[in-house]
N, C-alpha and C. Protein backbone atom coordinates (compact mmCIF):
# COMPACT_ATOMS: atom_id res chain seq x y z
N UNK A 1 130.95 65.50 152.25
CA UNK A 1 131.00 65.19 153.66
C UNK A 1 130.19 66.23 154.44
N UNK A 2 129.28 65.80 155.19
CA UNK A 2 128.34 66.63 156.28
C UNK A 2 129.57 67.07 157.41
N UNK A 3 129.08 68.25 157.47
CA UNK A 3 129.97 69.09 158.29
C UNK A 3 129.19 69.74 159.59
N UNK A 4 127.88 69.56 159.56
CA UNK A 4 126.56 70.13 160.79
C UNK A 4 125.80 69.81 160.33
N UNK A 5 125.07 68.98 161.30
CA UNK A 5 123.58 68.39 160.57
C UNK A 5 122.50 68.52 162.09
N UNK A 6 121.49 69.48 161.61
CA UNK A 6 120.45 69.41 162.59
C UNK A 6 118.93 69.46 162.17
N UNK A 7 118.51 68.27 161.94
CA UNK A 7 117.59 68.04 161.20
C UNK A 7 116.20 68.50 162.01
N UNK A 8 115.96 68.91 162.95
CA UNK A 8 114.98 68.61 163.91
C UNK A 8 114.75 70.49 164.07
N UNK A 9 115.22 71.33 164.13
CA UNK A 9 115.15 72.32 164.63
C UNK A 9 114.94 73.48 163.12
N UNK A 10 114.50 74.48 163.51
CA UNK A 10 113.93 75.48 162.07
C UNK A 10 114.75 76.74 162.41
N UNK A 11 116.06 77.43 161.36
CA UNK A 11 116.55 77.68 161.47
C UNK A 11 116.32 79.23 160.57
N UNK A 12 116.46 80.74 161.36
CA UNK A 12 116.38 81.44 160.66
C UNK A 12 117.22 82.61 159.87
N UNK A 13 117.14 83.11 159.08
CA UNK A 13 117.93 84.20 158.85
C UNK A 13 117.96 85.47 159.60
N UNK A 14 118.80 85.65 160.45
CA UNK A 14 118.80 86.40 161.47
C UNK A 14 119.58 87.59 161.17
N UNK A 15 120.60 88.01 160.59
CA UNK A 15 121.24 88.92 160.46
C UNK A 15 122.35 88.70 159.44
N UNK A 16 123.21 89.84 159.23
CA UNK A 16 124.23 90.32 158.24
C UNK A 16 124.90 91.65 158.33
N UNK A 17 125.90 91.16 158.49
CA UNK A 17 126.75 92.40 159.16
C UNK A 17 127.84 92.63 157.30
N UNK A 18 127.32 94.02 156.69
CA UNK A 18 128.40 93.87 155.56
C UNK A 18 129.55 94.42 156.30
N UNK A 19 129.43 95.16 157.36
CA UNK A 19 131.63 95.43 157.56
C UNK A 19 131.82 94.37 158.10
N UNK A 20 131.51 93.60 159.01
CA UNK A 20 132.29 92.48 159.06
C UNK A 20 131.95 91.33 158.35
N UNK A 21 131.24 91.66 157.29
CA UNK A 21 131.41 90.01 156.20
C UNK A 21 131.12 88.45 157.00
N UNK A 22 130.25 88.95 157.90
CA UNK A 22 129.60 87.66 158.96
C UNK A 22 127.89 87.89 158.73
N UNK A 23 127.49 86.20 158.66
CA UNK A 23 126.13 86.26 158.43
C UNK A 23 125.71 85.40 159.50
N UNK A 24 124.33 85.33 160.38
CA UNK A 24 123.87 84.57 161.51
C UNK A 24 122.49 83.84 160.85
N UNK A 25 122.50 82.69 161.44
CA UNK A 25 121.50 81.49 160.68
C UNK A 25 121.32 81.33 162.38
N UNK A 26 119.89 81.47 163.02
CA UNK A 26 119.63 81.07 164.18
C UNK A 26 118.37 79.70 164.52
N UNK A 27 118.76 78.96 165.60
CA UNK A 27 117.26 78.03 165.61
C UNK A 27 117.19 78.77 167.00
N UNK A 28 116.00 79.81 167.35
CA UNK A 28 115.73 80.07 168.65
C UNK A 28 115.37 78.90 169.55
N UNK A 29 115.69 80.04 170.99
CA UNK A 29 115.02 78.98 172.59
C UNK A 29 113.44 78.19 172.09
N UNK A 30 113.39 77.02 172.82
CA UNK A 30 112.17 76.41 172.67
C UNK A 30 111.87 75.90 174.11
N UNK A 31 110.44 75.36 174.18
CA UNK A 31 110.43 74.72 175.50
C UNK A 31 111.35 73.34 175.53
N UNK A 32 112.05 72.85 174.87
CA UNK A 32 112.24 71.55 175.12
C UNK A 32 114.14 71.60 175.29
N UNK A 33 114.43 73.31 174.95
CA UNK A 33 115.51 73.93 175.32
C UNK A 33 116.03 75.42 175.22
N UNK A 34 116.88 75.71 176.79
CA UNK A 34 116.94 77.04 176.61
C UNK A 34 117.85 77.73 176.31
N UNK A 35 118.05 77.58 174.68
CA UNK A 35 119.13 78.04 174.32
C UNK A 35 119.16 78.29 172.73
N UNK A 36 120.02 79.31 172.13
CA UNK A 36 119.92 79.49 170.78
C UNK A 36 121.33 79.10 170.28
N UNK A 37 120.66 78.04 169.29
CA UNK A 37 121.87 77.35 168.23
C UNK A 37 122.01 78.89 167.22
N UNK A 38 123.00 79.08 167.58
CA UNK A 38 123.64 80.01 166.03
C UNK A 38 124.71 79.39 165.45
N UNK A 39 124.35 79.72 163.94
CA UNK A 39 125.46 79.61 163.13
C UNK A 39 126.04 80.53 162.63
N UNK A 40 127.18 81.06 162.72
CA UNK A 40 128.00 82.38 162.27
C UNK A 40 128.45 82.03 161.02
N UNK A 41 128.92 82.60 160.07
CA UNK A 41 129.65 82.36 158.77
C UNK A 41 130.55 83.40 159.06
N UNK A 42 131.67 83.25 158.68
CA UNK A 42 132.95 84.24 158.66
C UNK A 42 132.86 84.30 157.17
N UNK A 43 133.58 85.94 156.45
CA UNK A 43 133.81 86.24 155.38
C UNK A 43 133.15 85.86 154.34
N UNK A 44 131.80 86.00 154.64
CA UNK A 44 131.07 86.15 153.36
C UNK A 44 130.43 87.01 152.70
N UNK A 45 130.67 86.47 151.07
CA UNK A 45 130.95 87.62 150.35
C UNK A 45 129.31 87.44 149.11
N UNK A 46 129.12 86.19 148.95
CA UNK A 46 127.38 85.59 148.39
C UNK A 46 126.69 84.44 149.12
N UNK A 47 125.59 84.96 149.13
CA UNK A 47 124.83 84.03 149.82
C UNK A 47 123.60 84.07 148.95
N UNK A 48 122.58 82.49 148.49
CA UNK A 48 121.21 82.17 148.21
C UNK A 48 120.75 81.56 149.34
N UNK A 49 119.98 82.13 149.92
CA UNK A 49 119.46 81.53 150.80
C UNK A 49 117.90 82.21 151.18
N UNK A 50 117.07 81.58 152.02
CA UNK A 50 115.73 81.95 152.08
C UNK A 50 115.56 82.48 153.82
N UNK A 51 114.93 83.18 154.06
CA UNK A 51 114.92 83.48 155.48
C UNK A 51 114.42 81.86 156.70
N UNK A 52 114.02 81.51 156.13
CA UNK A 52 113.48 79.91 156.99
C UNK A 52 114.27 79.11 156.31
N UNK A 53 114.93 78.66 157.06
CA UNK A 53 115.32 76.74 156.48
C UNK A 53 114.41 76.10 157.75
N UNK A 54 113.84 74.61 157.18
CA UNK A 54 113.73 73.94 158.29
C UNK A 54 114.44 72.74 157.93
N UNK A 55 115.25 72.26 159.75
CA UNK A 55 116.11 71.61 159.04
C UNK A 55 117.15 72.24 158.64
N UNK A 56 118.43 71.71 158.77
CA UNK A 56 119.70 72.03 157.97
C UNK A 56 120.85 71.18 158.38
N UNK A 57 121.63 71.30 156.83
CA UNK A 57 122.72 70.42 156.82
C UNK A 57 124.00 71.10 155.98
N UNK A 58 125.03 70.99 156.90
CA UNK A 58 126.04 71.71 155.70
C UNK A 58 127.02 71.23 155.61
N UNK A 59 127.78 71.26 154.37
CA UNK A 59 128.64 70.43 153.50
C UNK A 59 129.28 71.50 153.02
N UNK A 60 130.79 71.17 152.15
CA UNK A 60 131.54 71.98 151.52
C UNK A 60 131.07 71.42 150.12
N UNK A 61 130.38 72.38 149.20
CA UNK A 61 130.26 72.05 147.49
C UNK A 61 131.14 71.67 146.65
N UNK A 62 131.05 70.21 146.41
CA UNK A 62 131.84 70.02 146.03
C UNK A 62 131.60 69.21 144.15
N UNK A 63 130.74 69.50 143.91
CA UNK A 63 130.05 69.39 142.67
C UNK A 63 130.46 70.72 141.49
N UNK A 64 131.26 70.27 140.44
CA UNK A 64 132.14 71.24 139.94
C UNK A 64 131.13 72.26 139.11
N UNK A 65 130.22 71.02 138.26
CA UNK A 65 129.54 71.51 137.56
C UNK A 65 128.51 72.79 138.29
N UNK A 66 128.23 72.32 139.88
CA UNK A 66 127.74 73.62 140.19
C UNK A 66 128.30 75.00 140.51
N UNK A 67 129.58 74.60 141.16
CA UNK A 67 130.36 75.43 141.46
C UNK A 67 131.14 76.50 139.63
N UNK A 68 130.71 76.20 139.06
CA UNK A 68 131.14 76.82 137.68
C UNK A 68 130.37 77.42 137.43
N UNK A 69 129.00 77.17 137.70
CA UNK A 69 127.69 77.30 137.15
C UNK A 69 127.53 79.15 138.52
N UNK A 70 127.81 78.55 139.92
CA UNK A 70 127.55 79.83 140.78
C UNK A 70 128.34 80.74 140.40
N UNK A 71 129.82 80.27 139.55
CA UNK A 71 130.96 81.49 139.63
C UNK A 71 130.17 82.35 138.62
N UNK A 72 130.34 82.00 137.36
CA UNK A 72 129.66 82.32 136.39
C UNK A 72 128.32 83.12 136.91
N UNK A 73 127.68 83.03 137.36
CA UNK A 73 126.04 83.17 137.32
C UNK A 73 125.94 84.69 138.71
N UNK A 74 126.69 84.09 139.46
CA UNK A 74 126.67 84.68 140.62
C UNK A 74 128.41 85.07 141.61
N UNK A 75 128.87 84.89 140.58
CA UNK A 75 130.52 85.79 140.92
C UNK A 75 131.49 85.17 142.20
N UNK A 76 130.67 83.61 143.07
CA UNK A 76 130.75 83.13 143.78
C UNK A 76 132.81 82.43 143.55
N UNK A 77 133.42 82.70 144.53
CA UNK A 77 134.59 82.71 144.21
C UNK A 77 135.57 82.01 145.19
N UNK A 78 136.23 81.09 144.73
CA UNK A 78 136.71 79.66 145.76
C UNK A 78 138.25 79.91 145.92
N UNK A 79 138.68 80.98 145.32
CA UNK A 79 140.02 81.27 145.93
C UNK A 79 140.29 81.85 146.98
N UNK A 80 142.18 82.05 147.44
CA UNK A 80 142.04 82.84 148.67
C UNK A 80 141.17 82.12 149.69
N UNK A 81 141.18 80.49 149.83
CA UNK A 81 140.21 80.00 151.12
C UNK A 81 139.11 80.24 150.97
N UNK A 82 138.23 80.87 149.93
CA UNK A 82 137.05 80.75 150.43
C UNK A 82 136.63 79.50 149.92
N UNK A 83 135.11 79.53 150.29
CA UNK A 83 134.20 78.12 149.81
C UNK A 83 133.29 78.53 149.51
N UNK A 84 132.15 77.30 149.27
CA UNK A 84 130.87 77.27 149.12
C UNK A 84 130.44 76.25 149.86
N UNK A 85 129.74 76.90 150.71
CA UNK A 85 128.67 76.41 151.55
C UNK A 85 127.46 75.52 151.07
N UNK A 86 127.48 74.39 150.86
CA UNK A 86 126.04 74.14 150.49
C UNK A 86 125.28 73.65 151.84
N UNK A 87 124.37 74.63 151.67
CA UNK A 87 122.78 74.04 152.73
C UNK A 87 121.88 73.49 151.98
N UNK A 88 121.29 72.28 152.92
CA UNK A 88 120.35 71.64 152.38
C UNK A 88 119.09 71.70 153.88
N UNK A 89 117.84 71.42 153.00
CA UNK A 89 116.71 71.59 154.00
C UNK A 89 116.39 70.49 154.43
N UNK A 90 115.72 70.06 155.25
CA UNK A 90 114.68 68.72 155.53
C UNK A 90 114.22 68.01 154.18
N UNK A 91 113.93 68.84 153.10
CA UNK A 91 113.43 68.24 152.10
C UNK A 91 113.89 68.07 150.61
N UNK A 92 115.36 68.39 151.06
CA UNK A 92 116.59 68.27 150.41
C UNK A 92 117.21 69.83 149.64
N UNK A 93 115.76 70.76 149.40
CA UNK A 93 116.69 71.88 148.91
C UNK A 93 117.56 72.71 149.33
N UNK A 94 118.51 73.14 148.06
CA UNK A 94 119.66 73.15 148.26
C UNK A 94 120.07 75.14 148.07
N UNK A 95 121.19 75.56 148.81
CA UNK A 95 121.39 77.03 149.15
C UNK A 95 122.68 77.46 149.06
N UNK A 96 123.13 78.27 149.00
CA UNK A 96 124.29 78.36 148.55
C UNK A 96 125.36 79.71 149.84
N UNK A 97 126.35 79.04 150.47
CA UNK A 97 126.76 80.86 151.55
C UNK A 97 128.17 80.32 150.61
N UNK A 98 129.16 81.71 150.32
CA UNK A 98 130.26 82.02 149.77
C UNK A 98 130.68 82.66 150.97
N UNK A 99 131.78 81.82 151.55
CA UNK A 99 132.64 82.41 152.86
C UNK A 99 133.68 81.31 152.85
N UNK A 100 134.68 82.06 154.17
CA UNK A 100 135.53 81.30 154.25
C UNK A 100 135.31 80.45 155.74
N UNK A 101 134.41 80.82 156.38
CA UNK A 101 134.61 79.45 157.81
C UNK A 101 132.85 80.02 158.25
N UNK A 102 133.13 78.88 159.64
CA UNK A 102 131.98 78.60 160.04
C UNK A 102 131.52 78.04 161.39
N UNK A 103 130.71 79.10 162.34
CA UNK A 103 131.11 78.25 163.64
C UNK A 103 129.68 78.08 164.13
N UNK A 104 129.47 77.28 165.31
CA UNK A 104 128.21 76.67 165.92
C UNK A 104 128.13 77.11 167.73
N UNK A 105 127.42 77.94 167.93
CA UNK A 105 127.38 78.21 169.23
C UNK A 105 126.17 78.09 170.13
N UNK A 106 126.14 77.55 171.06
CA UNK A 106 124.69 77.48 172.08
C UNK A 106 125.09 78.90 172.97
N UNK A 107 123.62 79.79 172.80
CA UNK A 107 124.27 81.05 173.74
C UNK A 107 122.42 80.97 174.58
N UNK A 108 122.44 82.25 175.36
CA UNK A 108 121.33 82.43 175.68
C UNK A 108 121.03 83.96 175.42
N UNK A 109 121.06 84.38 174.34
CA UNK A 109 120.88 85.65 173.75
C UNK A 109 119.43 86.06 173.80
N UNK A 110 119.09 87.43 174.04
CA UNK A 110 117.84 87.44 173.63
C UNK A 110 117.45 87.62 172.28
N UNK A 111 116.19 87.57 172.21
CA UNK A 111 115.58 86.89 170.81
C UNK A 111 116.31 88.68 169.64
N UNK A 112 116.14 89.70 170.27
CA UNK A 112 116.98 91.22 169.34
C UNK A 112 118.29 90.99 169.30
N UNK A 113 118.85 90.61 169.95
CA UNK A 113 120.55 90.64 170.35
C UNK A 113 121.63 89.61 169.36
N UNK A 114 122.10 90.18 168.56
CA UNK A 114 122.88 89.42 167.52
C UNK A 114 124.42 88.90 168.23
N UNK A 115 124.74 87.80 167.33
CA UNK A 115 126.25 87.60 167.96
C UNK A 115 127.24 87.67 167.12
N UNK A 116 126.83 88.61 166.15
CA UNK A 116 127.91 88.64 165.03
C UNK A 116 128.41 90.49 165.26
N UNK A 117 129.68 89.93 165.33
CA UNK A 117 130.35 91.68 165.33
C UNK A 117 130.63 91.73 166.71
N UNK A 118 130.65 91.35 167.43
CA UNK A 118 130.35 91.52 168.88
C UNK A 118 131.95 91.17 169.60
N UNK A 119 132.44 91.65 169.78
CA UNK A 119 133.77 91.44 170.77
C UNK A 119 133.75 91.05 172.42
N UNK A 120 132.67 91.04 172.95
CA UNK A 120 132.26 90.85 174.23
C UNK A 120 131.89 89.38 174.39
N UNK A 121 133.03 88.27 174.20
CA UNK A 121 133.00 87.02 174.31
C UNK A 121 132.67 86.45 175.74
N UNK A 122 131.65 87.30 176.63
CA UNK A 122 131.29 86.88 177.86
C UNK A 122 130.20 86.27 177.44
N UNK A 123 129.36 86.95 176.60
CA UNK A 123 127.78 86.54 176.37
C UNK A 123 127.70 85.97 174.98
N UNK A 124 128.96 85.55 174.43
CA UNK A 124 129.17 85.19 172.80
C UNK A 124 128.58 83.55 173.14
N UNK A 125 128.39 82.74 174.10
CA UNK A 125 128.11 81.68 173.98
C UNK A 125 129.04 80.43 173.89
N UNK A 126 128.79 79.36 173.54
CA UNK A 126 129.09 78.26 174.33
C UNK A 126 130.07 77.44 172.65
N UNK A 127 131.09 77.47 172.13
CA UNK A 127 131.57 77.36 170.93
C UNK A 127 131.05 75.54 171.01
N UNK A 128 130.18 75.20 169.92
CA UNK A 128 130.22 73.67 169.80
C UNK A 128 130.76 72.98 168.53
N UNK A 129 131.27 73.88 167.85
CA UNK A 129 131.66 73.58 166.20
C UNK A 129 132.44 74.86 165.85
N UNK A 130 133.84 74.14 165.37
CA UNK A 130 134.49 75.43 164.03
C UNK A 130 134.58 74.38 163.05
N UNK A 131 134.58 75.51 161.80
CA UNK A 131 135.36 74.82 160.62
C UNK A 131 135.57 75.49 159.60
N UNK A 132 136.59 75.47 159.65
CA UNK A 132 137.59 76.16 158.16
C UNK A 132 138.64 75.16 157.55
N UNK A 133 138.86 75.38 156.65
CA UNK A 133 139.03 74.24 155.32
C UNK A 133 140.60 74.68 155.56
């Protein structure tokens, strides 16, 4: 089941906070809008992923054979609430975030200014998506 799907917009690897175990996936301001889609990940602990997605779609992994294959390979670990994230691109490839949730925010941040770690929920942006399992 698709859980965020934004096929139209190019989404980057923006940051990683290891004390707080939060990672940021951003599609910056454009002319056609002024505002930055972020995606936060709560509590993650592995991530495959490439600095550009264009395109993205995310789903909870639910394919065993892969999920055996990440524990094994890459220590990726589904207890205790966490998951696996699968991202997919515009052109179907596929990525892997190990966390436990996941949220969607329209902010107007500047292009240096991260929103992960940040306790100052004045400028944290506009919440358009949670999800935790």
């Amino acid at each position: 089941m698709v859980i965020y799907c934004n096929k139209k917009e190019k989404f980057y690897y923006v940051d990683f906070s290891a004390t707080h175990s939060q990672l940021l996936l951003r599609s910056f301001k454009t002319g056609d809008r002024d505002y930055n889609v972020d995606i936060i990940i709560k509590g993650v602990s592995r991530s495959i992923l490439p600095t550009e997605i264009n395109g993205i779609e995310i789903s909870v992994l639910d394919d065993d054979k892969t999920i055996e294959f990440l524990q094994e390979k890459f220590s990726f670990n589904t207890e205790h609430g966490y998951l696996i994230f699968l991202i997919k691109d515009n052109i179907g490839k596929e990525y892997f975030i190990n966390g436990l949730s996941f949220g969607i925010f329209h902010n107007q941040l500047d292009i240096l200014e991260t929103s992960i770690g940040r306790y100052d929920f004045e400028n944290f942006g506009e919440l358009q998506k949670w999800y935790t399992d």
